[in-house]
C-alpha atoms as a PDB file:
ATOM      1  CA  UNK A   1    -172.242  -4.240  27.947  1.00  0.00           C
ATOM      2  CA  UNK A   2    -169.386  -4.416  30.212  1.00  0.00           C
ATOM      3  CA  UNK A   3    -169.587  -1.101  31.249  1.00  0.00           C
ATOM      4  CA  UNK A   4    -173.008  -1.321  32.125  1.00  0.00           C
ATOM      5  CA  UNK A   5    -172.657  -4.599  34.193  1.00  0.00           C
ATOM      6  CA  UNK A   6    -169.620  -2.825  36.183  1.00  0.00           C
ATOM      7  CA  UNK A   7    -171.528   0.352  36.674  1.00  0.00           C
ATOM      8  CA  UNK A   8    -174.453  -1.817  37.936  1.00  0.00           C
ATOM      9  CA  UNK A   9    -172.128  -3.967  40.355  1.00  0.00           C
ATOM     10  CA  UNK A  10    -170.827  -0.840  42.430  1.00  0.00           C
ATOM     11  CA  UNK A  11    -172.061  -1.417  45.591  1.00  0.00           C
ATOM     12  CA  UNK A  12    -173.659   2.100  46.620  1.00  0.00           C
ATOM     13  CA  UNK A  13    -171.885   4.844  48.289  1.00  0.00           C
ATOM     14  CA  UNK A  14    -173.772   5.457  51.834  1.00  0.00           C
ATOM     15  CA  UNK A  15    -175.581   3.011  53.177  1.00  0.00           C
ATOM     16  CA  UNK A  16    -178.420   5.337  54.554  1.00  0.00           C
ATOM     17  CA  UNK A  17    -180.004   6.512  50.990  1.00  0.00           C
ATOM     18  CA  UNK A  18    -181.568   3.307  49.179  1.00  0.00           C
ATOM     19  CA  UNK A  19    -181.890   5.420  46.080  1.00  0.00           C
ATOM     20  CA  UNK A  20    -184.341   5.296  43.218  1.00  0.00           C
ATOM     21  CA  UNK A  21    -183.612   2.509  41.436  1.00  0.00           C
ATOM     22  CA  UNK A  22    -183.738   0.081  44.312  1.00  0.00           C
ATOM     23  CA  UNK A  23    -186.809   1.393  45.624  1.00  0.00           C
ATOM     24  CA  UNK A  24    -188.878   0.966  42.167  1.00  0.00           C
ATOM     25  CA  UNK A  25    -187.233  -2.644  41.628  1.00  0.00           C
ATOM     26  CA  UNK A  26    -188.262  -3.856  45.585  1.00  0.00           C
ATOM     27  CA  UNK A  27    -191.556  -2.326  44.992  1.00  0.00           C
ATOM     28  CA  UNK A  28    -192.305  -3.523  41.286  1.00  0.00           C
ATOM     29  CA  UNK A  29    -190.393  -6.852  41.676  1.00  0.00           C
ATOM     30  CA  UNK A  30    -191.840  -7.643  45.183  1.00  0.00           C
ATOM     31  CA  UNK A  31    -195.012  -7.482  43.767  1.00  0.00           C
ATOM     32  CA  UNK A  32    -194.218  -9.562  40.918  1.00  0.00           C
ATOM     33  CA  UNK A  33    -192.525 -12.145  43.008  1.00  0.00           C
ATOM     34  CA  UNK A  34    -195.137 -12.310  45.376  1.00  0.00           C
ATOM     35  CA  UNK A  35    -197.658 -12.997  42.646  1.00  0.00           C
ATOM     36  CA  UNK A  36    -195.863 -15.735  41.052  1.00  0.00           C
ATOM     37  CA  UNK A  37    -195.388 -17.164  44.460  1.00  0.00           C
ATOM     38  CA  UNK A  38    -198.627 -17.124  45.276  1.00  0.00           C
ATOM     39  CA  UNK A  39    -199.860 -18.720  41.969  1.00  0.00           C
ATOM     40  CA  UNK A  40    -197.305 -20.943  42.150  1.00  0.00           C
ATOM     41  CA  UNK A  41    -198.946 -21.649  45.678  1.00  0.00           C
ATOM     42  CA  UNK A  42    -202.254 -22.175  44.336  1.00  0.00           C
ATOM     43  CA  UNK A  43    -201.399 -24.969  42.316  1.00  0.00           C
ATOM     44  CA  UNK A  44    -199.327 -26.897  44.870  1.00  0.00           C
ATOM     45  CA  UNK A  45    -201.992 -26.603  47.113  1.00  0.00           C
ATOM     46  CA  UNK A  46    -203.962 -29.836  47.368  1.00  0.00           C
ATOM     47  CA  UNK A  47    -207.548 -29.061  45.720  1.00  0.00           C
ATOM     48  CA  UNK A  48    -209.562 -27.420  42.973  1.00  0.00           C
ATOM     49  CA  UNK A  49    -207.736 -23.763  42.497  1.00  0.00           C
ATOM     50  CA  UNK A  50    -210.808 -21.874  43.578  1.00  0.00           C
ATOM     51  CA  UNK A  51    -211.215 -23.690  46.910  1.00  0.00           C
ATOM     52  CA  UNK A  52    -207.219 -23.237  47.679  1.00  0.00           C
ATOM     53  CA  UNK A  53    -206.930 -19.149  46.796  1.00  0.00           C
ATOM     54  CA  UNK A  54    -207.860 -18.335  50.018  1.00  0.00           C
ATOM     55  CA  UNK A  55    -204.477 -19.055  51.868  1.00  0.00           C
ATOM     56  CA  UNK A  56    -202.046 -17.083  48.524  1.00  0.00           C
ATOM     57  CA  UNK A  57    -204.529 -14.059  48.978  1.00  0.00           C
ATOM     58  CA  UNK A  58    -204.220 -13.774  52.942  1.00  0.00           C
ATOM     59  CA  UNK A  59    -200.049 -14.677  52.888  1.00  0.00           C
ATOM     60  CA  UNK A  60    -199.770 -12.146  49.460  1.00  0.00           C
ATOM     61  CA  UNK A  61    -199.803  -8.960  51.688  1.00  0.00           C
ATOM     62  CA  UNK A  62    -196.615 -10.311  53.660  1.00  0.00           C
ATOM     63  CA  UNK A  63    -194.599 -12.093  50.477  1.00  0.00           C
ATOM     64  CA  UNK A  64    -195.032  -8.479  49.213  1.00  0.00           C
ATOM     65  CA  UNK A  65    -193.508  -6.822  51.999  1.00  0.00           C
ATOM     66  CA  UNK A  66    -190.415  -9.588  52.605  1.00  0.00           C
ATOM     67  CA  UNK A  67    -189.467  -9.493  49.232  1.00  0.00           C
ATOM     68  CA  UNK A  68    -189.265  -6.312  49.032  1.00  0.00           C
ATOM     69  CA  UNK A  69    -187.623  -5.900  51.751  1.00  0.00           C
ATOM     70  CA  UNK A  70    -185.081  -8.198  50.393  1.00  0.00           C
ATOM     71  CA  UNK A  71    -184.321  -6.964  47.192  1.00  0.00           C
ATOM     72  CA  UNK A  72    -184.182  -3.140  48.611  1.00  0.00           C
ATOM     73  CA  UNK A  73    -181.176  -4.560  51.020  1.00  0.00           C
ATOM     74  CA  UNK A  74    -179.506  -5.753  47.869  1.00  0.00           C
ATOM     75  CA  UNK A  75    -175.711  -3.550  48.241  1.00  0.00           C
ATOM     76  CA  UNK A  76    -175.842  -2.796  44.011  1.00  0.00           C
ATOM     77  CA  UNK A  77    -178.104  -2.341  41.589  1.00  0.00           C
ATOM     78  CA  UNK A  78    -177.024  -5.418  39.840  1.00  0.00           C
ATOM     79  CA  UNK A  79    -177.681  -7.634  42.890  1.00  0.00           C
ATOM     80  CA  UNK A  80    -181.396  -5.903  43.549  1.00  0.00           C
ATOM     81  CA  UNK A  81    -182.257  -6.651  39.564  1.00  0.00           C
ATOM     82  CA  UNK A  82    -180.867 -10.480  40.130  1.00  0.00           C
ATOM     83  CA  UNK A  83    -183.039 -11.011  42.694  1.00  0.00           C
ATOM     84  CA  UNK A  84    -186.389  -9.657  40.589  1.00  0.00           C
ATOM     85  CA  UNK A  85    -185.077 -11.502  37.694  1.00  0.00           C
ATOM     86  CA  UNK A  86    -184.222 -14.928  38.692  1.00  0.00           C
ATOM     87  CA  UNK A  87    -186.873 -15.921  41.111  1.00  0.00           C
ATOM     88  CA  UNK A  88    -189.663 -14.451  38.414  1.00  0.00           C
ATOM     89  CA  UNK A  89    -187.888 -16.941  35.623  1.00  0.00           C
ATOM     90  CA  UNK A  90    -187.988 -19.589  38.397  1.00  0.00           C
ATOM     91  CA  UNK A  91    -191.408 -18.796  39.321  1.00  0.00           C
ATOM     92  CA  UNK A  92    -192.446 -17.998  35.666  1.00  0.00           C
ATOM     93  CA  UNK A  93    -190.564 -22.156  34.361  1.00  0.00           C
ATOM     94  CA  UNK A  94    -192.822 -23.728  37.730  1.00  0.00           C
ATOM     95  CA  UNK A  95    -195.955 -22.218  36.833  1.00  0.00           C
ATOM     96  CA  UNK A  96    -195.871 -23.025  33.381  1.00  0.00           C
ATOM     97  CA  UNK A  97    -194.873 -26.560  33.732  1.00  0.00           C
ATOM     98  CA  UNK A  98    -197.666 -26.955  36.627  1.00  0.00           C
ATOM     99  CA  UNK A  99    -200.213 -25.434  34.160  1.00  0.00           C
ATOM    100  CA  UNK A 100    -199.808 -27.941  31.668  1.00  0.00           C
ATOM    101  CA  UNK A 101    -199.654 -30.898  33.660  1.00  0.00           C
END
């Protein structure tokens, strides 16, 4: 397991290629993110949820994109699957307490 985590924590060698792995973890874990935000969003908006899913659906197209954009700059591949992982358990823990409030 340690070998894994150090291979994973080598930052990458040239700064120009973003490489496979990043790629399919800003594009997968964007989209997850973004999702959870926006739910997430729904139910802190003020409201019944079908009167307040029109602002998450017009702002989902843009989460998508910055997050994405975030995670791909990560400089490993450990630091781009940290930031898919922790905001979806933080996102994941908010929407589940919100739910059964």
């Amino acid at each position: 397991m340690k070998e894994l985590i150090k291979s994973l924590s080598v930052p990458e060698s040239s700064g120009k290629k973003i490489g496979l792995f990043r790629t399919l973890c800003a594009i997968f874990g964007g989209l997850i993110v973004a999702y959870l935000g926006m739910t997430l969003l729904i139910y802190m908006i003020p409201g019944k949820p079908g009167e307040s899913i029109v602002v998450p659906l017009l702002f989902n197209t843009m989460t998508w994109a910055i997050v994405a954009l975030w995670i791909s700059l990560a400089y490993s591949k450990l630091s781009a699957i940290l930031r898919v992982i922790i905001p979806t358990l933080i996102f994941s823990i908010l929407i589940a307490i919100l739910y059964n409030i």
